[in-house]
N, C-alpha and C. Protein backbone atom coordinates (compact mmCIF):
# COMPACT_ATOMS: atom_id res chain seq x y z
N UNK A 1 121.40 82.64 72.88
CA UNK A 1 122.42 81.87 72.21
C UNK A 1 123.26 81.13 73.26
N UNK A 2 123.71 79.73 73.05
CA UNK A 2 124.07 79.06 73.94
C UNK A 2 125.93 79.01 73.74
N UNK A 3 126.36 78.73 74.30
CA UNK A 3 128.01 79.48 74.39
C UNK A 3 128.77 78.41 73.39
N UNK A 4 128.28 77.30 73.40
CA UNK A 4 128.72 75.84 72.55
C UNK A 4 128.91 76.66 71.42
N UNK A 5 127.51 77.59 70.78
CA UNK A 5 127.68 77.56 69.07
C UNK A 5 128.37 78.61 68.80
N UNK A 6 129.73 79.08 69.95
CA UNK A 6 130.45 79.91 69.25
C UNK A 6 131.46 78.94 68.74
N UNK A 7 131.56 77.98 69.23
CA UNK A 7 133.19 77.02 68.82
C UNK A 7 132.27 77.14 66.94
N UNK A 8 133.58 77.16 66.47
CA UNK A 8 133.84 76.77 64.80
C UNK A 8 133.52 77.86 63.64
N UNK A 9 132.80 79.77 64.81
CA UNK A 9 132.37 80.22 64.19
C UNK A 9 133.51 81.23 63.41
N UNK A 10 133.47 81.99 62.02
CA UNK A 10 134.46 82.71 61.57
C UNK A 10 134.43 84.38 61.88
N UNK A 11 135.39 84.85 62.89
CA UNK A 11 134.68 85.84 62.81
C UNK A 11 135.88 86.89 62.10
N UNK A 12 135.26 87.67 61.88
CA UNK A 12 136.03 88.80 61.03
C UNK A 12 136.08 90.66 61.61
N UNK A 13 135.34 90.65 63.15
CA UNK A 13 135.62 91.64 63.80
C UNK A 13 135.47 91.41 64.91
N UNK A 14 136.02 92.24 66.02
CA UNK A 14 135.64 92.39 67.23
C UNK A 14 135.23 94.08 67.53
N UNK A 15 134.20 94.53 67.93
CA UNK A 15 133.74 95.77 68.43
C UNK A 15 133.43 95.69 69.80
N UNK A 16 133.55 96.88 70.24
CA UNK A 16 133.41 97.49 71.60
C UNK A 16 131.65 98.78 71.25
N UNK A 17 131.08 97.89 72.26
CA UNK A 17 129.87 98.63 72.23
C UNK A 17 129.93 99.59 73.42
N UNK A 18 129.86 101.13 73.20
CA UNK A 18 130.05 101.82 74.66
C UNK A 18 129.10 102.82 74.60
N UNK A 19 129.06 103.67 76.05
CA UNK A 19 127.88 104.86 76.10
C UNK A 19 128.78 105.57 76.76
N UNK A 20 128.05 106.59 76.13
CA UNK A 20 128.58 108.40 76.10
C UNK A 20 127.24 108.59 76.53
N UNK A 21 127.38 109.14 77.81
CA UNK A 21 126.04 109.78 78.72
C UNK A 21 126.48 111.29 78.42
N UNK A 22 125.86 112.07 78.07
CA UNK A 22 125.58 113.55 77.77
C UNK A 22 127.01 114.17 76.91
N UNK A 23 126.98 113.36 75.78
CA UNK A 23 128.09 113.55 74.81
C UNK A 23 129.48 113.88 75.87
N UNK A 24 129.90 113.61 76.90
CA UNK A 24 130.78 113.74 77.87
C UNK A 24 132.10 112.11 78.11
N UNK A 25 133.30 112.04 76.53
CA UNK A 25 133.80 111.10 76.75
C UNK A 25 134.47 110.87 78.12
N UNK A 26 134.11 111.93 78.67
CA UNK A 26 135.33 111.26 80.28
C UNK A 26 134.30 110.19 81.26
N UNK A 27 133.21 109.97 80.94
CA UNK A 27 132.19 109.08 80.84
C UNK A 27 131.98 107.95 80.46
N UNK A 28 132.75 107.96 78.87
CA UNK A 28 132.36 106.43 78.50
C UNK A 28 132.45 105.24 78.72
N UNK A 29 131.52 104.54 78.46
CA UNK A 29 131.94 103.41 79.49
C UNK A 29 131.39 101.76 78.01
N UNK A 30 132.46 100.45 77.92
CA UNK A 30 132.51 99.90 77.45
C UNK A 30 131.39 99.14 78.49
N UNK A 31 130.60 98.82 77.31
CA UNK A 31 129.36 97.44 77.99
C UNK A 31 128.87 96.47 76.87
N UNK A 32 129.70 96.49 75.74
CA UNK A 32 129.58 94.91 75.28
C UNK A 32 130.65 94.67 74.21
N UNK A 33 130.47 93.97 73.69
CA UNK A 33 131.42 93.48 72.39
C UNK A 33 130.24 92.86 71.21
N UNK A 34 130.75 93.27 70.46
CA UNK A 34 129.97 92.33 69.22
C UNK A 34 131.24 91.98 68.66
N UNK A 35 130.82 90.29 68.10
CA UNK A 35 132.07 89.46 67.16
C UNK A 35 131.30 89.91 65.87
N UNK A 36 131.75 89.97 64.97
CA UNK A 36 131.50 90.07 63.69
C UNK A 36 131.74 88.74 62.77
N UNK A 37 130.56 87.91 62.41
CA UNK A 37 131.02 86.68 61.82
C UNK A 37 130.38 86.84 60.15
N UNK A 38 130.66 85.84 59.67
CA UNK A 38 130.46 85.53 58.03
C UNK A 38 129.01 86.09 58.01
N UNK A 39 128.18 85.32 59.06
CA UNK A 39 126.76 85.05 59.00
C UNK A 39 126.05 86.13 59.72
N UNK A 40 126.56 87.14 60.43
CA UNK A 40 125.96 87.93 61.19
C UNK A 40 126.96 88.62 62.45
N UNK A 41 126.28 88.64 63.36
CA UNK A 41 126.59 88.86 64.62
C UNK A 41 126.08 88.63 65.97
N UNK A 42 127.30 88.60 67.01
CA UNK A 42 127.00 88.00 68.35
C UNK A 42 127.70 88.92 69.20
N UNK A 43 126.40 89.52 70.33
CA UNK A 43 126.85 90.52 71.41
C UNK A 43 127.10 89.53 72.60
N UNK A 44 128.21 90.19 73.21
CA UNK A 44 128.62 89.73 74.86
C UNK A 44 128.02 91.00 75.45
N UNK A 45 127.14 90.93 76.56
CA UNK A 45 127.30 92.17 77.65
C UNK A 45 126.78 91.39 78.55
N UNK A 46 126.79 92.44 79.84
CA UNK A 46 126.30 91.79 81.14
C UNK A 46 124.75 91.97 81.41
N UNK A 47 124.32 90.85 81.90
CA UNK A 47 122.93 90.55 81.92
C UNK A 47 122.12 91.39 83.51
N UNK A 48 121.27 91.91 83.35
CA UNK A 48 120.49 92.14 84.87
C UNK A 48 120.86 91.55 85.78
N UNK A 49 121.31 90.22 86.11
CA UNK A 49 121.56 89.69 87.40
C UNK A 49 123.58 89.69 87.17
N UNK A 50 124.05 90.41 85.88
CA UNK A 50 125.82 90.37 85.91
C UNK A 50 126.33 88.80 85.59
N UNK A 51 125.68 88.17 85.24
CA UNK A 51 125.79 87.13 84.20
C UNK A 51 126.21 87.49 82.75
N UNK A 52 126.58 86.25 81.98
CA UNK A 52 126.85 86.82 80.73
C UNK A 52 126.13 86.93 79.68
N UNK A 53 125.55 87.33 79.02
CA UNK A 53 124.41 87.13 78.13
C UNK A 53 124.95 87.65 76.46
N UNK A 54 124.59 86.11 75.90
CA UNK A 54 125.34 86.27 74.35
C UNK A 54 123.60 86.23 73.62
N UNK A 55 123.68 87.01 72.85
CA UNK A 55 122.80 87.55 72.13
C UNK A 55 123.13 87.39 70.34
N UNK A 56 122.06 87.38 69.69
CA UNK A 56 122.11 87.81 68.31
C UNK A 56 122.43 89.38 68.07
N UNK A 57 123.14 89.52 67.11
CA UNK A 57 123.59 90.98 67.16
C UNK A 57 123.05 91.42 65.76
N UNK A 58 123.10 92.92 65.66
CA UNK A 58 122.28 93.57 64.44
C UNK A 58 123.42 94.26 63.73
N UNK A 59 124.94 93.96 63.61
CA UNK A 59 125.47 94.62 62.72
C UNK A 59 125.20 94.85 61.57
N UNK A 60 124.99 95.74 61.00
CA UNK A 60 126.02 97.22 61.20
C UNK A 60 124.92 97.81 62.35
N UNK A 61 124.21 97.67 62.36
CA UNK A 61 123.05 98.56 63.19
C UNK A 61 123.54 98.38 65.29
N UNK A 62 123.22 99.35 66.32
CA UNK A 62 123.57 99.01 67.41
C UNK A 62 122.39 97.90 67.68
N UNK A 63 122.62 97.22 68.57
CA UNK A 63 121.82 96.27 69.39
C UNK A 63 119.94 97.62 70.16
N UNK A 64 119.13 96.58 69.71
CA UNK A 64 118.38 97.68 70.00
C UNK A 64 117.98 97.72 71.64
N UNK A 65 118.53 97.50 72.62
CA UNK A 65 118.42 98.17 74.12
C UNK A 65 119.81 99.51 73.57
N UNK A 66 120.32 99.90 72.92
CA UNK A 66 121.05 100.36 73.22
C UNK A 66 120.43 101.92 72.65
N UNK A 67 119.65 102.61 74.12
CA UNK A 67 118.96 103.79 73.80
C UNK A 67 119.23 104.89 74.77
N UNK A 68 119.38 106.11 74.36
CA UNK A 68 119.35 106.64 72.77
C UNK A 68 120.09 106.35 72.28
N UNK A 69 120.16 106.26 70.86
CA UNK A 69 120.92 105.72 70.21
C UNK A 69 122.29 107.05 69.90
N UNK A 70 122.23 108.20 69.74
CA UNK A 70 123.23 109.21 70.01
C UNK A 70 123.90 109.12 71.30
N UNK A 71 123.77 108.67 71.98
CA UNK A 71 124.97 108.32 73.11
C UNK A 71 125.62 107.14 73.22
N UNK A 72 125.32 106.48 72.19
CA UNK A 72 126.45 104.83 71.97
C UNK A 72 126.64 104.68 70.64
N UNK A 73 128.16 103.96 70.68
CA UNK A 73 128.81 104.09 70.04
C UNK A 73 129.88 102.88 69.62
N UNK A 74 130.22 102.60 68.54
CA UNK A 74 130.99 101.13 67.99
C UNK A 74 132.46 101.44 68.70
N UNK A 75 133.58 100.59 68.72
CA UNK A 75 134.96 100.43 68.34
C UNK A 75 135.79 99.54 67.77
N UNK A 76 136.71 99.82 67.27
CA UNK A 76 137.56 98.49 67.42
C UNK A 76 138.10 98.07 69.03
N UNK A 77 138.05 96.62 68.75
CA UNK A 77 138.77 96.24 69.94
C UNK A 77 140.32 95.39 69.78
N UNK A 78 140.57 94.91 68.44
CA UNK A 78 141.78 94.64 68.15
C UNK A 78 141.93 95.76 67.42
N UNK A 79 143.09 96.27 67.41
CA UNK A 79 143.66 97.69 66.56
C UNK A 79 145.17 96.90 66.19
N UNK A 80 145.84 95.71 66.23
CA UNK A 80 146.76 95.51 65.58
C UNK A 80 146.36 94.54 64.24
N UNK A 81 147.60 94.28 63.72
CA UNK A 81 147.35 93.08 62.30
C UNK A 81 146.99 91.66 62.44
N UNK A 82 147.07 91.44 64.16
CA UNK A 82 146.45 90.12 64.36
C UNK A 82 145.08 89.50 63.76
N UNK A 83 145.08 88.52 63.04
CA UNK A 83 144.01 87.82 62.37
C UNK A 83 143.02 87.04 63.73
N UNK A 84 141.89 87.24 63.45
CA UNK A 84 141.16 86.71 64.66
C UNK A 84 140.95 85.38 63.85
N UNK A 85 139.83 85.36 62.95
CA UNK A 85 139.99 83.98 62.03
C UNK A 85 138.82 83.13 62.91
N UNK A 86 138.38 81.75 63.04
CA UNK A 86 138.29 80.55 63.62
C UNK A 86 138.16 80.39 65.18
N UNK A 87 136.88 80.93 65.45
CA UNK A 87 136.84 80.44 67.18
C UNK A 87 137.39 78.98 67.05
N UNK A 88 138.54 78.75 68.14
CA UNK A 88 139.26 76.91 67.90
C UNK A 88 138.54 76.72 69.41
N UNK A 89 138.60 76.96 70.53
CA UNK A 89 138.16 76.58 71.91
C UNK A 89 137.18 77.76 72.40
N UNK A 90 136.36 77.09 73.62
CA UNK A 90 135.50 78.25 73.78
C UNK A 90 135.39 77.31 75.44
N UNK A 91 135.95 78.53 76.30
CA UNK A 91 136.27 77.80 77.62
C UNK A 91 134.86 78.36 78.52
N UNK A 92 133.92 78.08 78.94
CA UNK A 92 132.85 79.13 80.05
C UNK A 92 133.14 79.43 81.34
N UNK A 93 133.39 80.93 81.46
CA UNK A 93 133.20 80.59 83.16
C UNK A 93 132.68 80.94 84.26
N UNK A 94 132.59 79.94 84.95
CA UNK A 94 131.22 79.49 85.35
C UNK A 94 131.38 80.67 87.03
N UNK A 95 130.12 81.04 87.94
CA UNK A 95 130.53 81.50 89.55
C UNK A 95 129.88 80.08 89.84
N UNK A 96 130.11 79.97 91.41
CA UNK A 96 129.55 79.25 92.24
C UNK A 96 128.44 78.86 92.26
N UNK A 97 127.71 79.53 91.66
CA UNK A 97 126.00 78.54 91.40
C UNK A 97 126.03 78.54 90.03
N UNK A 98 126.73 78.23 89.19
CA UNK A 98 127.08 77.78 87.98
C UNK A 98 126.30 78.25 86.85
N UNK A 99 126.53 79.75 87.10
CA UNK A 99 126.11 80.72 86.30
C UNK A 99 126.88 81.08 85.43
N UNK A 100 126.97 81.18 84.17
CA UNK A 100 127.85 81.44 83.45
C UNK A 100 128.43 83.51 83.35
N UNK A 101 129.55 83.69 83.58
CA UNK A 101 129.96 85.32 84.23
C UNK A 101 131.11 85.50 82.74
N UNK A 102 131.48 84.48 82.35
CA UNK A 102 132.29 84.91 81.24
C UNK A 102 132.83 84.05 80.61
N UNK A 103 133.74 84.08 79.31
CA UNK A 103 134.07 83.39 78.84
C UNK A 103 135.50 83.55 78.31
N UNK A 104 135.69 83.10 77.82
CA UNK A 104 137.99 82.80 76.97
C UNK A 104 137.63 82.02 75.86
N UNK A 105 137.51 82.99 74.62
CA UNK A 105 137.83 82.37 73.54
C UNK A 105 139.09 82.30 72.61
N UNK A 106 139.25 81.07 71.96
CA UNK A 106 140.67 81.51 71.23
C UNK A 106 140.57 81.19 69.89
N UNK A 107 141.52 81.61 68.72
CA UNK A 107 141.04 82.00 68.05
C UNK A 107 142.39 81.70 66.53
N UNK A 108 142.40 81.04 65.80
CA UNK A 108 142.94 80.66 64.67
C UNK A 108 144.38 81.11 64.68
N UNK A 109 143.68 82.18 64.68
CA UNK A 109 145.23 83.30 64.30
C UNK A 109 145.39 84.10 65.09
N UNK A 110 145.77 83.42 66.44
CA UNK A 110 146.60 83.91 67.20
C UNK A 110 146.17 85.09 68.22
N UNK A 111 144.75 84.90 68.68
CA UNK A 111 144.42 85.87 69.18
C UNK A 111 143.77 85.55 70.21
N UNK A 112 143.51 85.77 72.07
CA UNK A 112 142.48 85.04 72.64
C UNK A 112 141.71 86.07 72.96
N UNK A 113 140.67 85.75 73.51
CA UNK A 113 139.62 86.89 74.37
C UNK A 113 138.70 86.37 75.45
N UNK A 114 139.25 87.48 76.27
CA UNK A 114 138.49 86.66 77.49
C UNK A 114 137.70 87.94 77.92
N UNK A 115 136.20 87.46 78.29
CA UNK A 115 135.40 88.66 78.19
C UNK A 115 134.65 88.50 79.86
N UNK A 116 134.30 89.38 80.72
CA UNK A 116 133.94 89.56 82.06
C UNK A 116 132.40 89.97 82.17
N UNK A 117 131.41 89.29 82.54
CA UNK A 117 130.39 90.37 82.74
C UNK A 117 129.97 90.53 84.07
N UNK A 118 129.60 91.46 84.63
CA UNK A 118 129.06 91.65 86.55
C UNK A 118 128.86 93.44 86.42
N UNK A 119 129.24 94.07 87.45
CA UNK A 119 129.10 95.18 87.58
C UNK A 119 129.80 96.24 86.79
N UNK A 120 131.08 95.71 86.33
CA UNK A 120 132.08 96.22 85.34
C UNK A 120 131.76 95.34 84.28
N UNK A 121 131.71 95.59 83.10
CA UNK A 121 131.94 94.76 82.07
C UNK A 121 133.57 94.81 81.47
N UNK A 122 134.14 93.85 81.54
CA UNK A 122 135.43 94.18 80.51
C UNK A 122 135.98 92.82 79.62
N UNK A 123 136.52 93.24 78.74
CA UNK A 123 137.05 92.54 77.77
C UNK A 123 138.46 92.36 77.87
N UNK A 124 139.47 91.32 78.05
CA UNK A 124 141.19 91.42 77.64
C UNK A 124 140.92 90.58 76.29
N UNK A 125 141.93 90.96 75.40
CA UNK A 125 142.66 90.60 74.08
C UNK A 125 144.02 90.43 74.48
N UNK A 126 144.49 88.73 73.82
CA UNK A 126 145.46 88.53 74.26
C UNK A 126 145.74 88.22 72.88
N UNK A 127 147.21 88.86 72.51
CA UNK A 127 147.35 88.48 70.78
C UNK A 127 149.14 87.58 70.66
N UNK A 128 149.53 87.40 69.65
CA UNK A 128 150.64 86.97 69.42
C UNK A 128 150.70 85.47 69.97
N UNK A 129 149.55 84.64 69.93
CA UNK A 129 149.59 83.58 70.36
C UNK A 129 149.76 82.70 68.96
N UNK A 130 150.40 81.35 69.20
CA UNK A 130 150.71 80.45 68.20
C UNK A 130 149.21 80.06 67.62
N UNK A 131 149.18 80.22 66.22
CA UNK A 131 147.78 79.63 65.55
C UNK A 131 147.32 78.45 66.46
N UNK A 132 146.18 78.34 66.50
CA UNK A 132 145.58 77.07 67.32
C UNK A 132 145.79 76.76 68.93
N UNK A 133 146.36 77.72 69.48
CA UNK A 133 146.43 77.75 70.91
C UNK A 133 145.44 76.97 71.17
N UNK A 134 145.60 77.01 72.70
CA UNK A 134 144.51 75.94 73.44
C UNK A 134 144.00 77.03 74.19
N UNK A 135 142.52 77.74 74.73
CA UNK A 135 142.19 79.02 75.14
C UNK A 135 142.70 78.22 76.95
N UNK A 136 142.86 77.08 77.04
CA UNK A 136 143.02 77.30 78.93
C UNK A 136 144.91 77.64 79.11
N UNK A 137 145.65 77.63 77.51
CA UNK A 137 146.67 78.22 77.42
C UNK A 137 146.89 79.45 77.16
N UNK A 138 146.33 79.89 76.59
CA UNK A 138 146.32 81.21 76.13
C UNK A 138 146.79 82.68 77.30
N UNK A 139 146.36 82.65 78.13
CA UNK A 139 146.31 83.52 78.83
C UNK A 139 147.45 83.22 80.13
N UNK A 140 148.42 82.16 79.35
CA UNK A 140 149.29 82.10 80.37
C UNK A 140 151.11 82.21 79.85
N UNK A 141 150.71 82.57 78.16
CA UNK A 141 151.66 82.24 77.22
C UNK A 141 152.62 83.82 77.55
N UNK A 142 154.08 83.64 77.34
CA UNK A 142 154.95 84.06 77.14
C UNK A 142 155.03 85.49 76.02
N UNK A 143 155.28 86.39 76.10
CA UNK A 143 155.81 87.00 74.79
C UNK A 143 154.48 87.47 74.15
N UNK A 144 153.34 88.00 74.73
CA UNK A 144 152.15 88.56 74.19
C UNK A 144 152.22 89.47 74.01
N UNK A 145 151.33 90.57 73.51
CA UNK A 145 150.42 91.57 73.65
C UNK A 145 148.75 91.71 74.29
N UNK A 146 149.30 92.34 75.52
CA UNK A 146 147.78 92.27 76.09
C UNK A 146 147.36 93.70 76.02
N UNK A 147 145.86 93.53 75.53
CA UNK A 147 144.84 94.70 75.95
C UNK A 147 144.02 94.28 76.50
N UNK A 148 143.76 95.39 77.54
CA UNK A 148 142.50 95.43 78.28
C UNK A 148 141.33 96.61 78.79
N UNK A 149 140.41 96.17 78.13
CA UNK A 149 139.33 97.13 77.53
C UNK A 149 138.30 96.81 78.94
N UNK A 150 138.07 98.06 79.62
CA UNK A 150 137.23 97.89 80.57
C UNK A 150 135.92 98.77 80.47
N UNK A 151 135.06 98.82 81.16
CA UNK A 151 134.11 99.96 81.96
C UNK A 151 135.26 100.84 82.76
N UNK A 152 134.64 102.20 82.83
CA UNK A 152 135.29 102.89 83.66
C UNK A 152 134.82 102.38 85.01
């Protein structure tokens, strides 16, 4: 999936895809996100070379690399009343040989996300932003709520 056809999409969740290696949470470790849209779903995780790699996603079901399937596990990744709503901008960003490593999306109602992929995977949620932000604003605005959801 190419990063363009997230602009305009509706999504209605954000999840945290993580693994629990030998049922041991002091272990777990966050390695993707699925958006939850009208039409389906779309995973972020980090690719073999730590690039970003957006995928078709199998909600409700996990993504099938994700084996065994008893050691991974869904989350929320917004836990407040912020409305995600309307990908409005979808910024890429790019390393030095113009590989795409992550992205900053923003989001109707007031919510941005900027997602990391390489050796750590992590996700920030930036919320309390004015409907329709601009995502190369977003992450510089006043008066937020930030989370930040990493790999251990």
């Amino acid at each position: 999936m190419h990063i363009e056809q997230l602009r305009q999409q509706e999504v209605r969740m954000l999840l945290g895809i993580s693994h629990t290696p030998n049922d041991d949470p002091a272990e777990k470790t966050l390695e993707a996100v699925e958006m939850v849209t009208e039409s389906g779903s779309m995973v972020f995780t980090s690719g073999t070379d730590w690039s970003l790699r957006i995928e078709q996603g199998s909600w409700p079901e996990l993504p099938t690399w994700c084996y065994p399937p008893p050691c991974w596990s869904f989350s929320d990744i917004v836990t407040s009343s912020a409305r995600l709503g309307r990908i409005r901008e979808v910024l890429p960003l790019l390393n030095r040989y113009a590989e795409l490593t992550g992205a900053r999306l923003s989001f109707d109602g007031g919510v941005a996300l900027s997602v990391h992929a390489g050796d750590q995977f992590s996700v920030e949620v930036t919320e309390g932003l004015p409907g329709g932000a601009a995502a190369e604003n977003a992450f510089n605005a006043s008066g937020t709520r930030h989370a930040r959801h990493q790999a251990r």
